[in-house]
C-alpha atoms as a PDB file:
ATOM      1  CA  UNK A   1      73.091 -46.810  39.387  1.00  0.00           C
ATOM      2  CA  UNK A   2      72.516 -44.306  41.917  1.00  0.00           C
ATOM      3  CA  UNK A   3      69.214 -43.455  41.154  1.00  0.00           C
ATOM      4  CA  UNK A   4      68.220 -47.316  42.340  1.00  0.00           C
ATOM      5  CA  UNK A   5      68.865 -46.156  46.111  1.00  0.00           C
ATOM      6  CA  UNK A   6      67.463 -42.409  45.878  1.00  0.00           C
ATOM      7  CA  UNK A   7      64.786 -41.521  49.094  1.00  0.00           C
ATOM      8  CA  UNK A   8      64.912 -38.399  48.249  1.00  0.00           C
ATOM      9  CA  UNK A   9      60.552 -38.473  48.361  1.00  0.00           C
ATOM     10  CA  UNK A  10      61.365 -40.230  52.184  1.00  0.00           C
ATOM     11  CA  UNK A  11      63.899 -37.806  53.261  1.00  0.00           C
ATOM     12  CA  UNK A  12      63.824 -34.912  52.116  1.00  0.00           C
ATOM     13  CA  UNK A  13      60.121 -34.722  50.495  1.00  0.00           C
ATOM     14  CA  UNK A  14      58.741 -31.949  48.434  1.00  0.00           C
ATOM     15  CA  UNK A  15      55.246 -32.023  50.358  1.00  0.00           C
ATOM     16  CA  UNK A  16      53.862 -35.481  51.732  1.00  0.00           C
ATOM     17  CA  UNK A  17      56.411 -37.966  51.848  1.00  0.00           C
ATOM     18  CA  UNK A  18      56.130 -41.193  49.626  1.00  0.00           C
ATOM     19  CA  UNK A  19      53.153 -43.083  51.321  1.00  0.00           C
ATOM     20  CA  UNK A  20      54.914 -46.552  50.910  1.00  0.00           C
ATOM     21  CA  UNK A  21      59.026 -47.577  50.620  1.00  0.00           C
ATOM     22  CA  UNK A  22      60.422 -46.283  47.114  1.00  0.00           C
ATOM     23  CA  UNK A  23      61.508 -48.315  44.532  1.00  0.00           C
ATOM     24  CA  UNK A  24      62.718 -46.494  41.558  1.00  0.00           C
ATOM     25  CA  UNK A  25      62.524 -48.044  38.478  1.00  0.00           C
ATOM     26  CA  UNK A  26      64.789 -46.668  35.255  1.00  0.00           C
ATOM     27  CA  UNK A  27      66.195 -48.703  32.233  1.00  0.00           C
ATOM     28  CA  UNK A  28      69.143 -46.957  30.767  1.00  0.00           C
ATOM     29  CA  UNK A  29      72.641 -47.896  29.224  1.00  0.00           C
ATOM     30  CA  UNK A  30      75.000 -45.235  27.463  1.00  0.00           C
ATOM     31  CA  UNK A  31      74.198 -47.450  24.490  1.00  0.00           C
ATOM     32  CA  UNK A  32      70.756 -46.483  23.842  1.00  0.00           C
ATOM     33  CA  UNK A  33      69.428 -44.884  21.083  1.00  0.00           C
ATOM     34  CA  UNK A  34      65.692 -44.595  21.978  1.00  0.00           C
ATOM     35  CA  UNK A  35      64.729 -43.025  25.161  1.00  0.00           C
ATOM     36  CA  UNK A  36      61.092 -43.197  26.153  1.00  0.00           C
ATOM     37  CA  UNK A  37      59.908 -40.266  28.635  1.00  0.00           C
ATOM     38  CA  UNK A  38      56.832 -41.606  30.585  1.00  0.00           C
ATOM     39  CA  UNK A  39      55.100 -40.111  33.686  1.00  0.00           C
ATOM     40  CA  UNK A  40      55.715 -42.768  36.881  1.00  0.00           C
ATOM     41  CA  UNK A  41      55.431 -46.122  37.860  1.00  0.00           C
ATOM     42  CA  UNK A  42      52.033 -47.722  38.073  1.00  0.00           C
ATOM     43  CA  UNK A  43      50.894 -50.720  41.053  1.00  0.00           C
ATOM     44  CA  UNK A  44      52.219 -53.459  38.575  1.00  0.00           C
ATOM     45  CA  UNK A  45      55.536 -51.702  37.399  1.00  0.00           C
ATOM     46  CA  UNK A  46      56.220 -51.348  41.077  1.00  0.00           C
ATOM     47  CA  UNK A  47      55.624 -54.860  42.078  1.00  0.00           C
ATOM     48  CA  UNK A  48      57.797 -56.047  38.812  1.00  0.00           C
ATOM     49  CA  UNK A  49      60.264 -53.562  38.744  1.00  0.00           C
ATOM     50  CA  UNK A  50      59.789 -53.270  35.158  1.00  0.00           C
ATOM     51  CA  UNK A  51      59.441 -50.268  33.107  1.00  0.00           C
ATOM     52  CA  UNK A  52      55.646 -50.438  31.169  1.00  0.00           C
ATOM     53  CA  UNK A  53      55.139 -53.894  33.168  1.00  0.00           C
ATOM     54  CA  UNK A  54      51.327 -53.327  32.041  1.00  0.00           C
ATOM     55  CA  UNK A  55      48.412 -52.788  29.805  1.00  0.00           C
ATOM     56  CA  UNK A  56      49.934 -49.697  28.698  1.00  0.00           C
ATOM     57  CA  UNK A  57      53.463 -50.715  28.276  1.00  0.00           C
ATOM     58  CA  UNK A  58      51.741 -53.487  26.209  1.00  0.00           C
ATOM     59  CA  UNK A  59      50.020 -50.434  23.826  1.00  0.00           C
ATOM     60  CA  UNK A  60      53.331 -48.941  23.683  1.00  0.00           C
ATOM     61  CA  UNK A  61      55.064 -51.636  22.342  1.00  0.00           C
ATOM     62  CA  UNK A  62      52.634 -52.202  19.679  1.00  0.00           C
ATOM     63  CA  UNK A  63      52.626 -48.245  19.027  1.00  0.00           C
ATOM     64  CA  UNK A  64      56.369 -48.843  18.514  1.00  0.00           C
ATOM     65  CA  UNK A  65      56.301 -52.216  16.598  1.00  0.00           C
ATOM     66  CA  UNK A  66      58.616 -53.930  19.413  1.00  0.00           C
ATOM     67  CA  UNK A  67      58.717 -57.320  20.593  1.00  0.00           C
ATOM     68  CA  UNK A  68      59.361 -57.346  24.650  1.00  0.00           C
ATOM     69  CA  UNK A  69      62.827 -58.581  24.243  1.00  0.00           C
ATOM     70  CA  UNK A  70      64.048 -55.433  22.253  1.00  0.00           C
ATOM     71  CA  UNK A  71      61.991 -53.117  24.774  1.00  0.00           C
ATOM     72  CA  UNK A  72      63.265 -54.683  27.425  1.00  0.00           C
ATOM     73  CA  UNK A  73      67.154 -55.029  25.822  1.00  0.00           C
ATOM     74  CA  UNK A  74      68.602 -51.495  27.989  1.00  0.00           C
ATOM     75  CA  UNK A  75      71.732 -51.384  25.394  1.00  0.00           C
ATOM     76  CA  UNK A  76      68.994 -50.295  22.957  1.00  0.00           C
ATOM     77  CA  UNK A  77      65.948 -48.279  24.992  1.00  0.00           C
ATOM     78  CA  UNK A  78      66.265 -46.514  27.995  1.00  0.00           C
ATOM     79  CA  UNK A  79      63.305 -46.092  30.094  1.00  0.00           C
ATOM     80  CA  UNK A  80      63.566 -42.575  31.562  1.00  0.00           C
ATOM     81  CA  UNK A  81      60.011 -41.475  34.042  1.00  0.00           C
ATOM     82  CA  UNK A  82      59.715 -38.183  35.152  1.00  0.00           C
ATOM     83  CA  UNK A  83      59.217 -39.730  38.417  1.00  0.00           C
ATOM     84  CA  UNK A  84      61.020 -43.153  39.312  1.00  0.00           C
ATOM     85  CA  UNK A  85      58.839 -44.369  42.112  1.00  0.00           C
ATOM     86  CA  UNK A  86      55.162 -45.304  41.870  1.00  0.00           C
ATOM     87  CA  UNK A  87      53.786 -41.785  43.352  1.00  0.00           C
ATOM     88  CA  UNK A  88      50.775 -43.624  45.087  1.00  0.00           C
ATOM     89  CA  UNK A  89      46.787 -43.182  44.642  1.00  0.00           C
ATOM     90  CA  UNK A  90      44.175 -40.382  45.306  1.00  0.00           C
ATOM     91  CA  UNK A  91      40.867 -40.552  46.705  1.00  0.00           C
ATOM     92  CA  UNK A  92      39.888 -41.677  43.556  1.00  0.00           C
ATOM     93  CA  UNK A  93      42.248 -44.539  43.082  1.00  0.00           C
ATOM     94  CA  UNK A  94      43.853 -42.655  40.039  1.00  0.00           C
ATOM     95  CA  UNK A  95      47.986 -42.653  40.473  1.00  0.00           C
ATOM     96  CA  UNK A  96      49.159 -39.537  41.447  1.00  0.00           C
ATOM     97  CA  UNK A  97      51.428 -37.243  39.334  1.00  0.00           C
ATOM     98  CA  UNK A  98      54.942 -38.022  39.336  1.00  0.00           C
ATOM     99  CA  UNK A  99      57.207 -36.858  42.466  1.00  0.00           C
ATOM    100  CA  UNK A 100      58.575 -33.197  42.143  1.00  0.00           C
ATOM    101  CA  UNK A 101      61.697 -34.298  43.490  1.00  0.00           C
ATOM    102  CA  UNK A 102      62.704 -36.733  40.483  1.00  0.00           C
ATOM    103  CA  UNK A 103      63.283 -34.260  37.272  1.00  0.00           C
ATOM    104  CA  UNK A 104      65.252 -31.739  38.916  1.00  0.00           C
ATOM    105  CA  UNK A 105      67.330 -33.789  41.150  1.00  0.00           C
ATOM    106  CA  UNK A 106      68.044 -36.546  38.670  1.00  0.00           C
ATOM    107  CA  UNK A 107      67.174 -35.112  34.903  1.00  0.00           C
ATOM    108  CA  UNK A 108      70.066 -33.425  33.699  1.00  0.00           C
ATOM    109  CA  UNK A 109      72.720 -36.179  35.414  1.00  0.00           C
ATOM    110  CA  UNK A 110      70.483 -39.296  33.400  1.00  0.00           C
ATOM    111  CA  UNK A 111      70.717 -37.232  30.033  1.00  0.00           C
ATOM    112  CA  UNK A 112      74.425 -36.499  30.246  1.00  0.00           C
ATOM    113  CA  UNK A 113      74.657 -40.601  30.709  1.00  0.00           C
ATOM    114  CA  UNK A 114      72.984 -41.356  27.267  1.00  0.00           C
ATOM    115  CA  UNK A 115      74.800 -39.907  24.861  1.00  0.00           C
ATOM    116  CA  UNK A 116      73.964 -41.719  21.624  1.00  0.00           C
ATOM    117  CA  UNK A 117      70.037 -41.036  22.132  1.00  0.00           C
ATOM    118  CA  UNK A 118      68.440 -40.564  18.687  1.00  0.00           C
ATOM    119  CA  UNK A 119      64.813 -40.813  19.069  1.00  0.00           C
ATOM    120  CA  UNK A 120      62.934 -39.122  22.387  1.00  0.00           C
ATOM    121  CA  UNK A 121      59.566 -40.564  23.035  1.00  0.00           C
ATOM    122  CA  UNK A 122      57.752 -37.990  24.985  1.00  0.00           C
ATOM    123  CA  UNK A 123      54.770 -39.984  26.626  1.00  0.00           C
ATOM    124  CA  UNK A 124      52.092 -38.153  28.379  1.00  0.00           C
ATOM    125  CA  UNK A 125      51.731 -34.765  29.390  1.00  0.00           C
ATOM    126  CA  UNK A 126      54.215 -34.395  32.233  1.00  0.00           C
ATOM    127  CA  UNK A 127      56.931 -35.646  30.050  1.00  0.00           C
ATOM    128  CA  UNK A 128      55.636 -33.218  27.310  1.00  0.00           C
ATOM    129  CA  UNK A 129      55.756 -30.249  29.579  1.00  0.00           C
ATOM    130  CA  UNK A 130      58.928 -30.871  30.745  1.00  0.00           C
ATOM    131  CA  UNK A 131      60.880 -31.715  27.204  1.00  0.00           C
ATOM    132  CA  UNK A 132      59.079 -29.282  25.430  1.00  0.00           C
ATOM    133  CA  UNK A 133      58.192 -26.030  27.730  1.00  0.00           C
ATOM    134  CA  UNK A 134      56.791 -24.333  24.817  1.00  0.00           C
ATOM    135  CA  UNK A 135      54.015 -26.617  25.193  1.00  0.00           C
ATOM    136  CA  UNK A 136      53.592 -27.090  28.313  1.00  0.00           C
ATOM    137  CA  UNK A 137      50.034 -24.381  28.166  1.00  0.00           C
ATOM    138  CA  UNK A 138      48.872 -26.323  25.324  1.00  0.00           C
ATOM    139  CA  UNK A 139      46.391 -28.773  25.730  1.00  0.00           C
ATOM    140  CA  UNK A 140      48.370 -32.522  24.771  1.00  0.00           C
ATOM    141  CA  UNK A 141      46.219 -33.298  21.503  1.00  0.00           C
ATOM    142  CA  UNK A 142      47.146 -29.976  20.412  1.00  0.00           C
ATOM    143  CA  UNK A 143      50.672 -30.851  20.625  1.00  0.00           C
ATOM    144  CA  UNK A 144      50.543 -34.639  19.724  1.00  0.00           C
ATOM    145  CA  UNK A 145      48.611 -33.181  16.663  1.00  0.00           C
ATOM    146  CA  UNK A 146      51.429 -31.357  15.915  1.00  0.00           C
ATOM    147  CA  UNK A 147      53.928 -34.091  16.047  1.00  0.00           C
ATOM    148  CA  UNK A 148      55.256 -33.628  12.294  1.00  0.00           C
ATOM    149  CA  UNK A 149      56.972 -29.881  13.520  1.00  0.00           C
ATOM    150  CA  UNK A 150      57.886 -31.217  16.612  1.00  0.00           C
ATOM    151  CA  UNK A 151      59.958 -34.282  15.286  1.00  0.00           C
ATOM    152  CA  UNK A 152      61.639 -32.398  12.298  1.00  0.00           C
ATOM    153  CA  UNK A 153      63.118 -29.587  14.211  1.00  0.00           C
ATOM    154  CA  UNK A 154      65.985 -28.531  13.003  1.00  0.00           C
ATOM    155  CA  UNK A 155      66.888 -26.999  16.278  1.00  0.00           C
ATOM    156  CA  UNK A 156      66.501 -29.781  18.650  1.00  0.00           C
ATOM    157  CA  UNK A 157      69.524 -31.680  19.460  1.00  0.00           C
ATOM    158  CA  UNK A 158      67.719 -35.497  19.571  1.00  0.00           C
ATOM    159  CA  UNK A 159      64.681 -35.906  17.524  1.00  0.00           C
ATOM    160  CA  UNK A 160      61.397 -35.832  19.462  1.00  0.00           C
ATOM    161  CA  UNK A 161      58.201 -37.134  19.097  1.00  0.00           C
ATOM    162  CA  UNK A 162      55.244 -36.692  21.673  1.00  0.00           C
ATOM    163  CA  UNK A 163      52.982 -39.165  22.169  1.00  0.00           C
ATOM    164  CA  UNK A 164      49.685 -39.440  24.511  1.00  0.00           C
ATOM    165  CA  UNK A 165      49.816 -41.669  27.126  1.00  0.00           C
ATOM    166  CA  UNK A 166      49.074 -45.670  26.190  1.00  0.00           C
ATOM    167  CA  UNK A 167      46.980 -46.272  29.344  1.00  0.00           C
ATOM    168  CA  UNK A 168      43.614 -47.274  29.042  1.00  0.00           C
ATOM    169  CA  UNK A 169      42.026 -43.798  30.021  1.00  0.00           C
ATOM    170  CA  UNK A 170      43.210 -42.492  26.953  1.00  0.00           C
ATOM    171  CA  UNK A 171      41.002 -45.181  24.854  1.00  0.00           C
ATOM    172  CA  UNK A 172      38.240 -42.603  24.275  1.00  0.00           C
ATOM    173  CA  UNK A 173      40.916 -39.748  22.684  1.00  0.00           C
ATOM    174  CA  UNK A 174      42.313 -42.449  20.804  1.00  0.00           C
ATOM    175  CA  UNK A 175      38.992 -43.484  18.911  1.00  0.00           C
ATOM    176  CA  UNK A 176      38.052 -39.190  18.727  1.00  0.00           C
ATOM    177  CA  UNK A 177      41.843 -38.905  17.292  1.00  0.00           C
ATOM    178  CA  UNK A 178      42.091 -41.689  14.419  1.00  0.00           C
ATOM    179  CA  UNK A 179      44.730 -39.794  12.838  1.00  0.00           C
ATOM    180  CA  UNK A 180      47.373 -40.988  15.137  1.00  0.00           C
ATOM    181  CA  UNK A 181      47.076 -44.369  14.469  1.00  0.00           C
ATOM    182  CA  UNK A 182      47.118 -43.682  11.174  1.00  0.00           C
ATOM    183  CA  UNK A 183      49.467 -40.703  10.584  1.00  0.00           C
ATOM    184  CA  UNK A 184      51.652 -41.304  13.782  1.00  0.00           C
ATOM    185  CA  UNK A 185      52.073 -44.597  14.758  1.00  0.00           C
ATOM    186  CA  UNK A 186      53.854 -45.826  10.828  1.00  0.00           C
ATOM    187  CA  UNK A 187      56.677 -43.032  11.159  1.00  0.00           C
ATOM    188  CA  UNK A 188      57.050 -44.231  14.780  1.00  0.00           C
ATOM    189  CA  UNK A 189      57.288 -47.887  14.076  1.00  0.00           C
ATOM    190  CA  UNK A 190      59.483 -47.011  10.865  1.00  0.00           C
ATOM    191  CA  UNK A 191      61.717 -44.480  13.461  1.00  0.00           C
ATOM    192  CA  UNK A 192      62.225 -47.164  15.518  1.00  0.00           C
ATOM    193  CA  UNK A 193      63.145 -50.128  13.455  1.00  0.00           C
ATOM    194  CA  UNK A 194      65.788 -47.874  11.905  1.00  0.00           C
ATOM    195  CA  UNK A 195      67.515 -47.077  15.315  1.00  0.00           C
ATOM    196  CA  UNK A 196      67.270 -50.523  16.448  1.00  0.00           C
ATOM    197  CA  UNK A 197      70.524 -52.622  16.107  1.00  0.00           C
END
């Protein structure tokens, strides 16, 4: 895949170039059926070079009601970032947003690859704003919140369903937002285990 060998953040950067050698990280087959949209690779997912090779990918996979080997089985979920290399750290330690130069250079091309996608997981707010620009001023519990709308569209082509992002940060809007444990995470699980083979 040529999205395994892409410098485009070395040589020809939007901004700063990628502070350390990229190493994109994507799981995708034109078999999949599920394709979940996160923001970038984290310290640990770029060290393993496995999509949600964490704490969070560990949420997600109870979110979804998946064992490892069926997130992990590409013929079944693709693993699509917004931005395929780990983006680095600010001042802070926090990771940086996701590269500019991944969704418009490699978006459309990955898409047109997966064409038996059923389900799109939307997870975050970068992933939102990009799969749903209608939302992208809204603030993302507004959105998640209205997850029912979003998911029964009519007029989407592939179902979609935004989720927050599973990363420990987001334990605090989790416990404030019970309701999508509740409400959410079922239909997910039940979404899921139909679209699995």
């Amino acid at each position: 895949m040529r999205i395994r060998a892409c410098r485009a953040c070395i040589d020809t950067p939007a901004g700063a170039p990628l502070p350390h050698a990229p190493r994109p990280v994507i799981q995708a087959s034109a078999t999949a059926r599920i394709a979940i949209c996160g923001q970038a690779p984290g310290t640990k997912v770029h060290q393993s070079g496995l999509p949600f090779d964490d704490a969070s990918g560990d949420r997600l996979r109870a979110w979804m009601g998946v064992t490892r080997e069926e997130f992990y089985d590409e013929a079944q979920i693709a693993t699509v970032p917004m931005g395929f290399c780990f983006p680095g750290t600010d001042t802070n330690g926090s990771d940086l947003p996701p590269r500019r130069e991944c969704a418009p250079l490699w978006r459309a091309s990955v898409f047109a690859a997966l064409p038996n996608l059923q389900l799109l997981l939307l997870v975050g707010s970068y992933a939102i704003a990009w799969h749903l620009p209608d939302c992208k001023r809204r603030p993302m519990t507004q959105t998640v919140a209205a997850w029912r709308s979003i998911l029964e569209d009519p007029a989407a082509a592939t179902p979609v369903l935004p989720l927050p992002h599973p990363s420990w940060r987001n334990t605090g809007w989790l416990k404030s937002n019970r309701w999508f444990e509740r409400d959410v995470v079922p239909v997910l699980q039940a979404r899921v285990r139909l679209l699995l083979k």
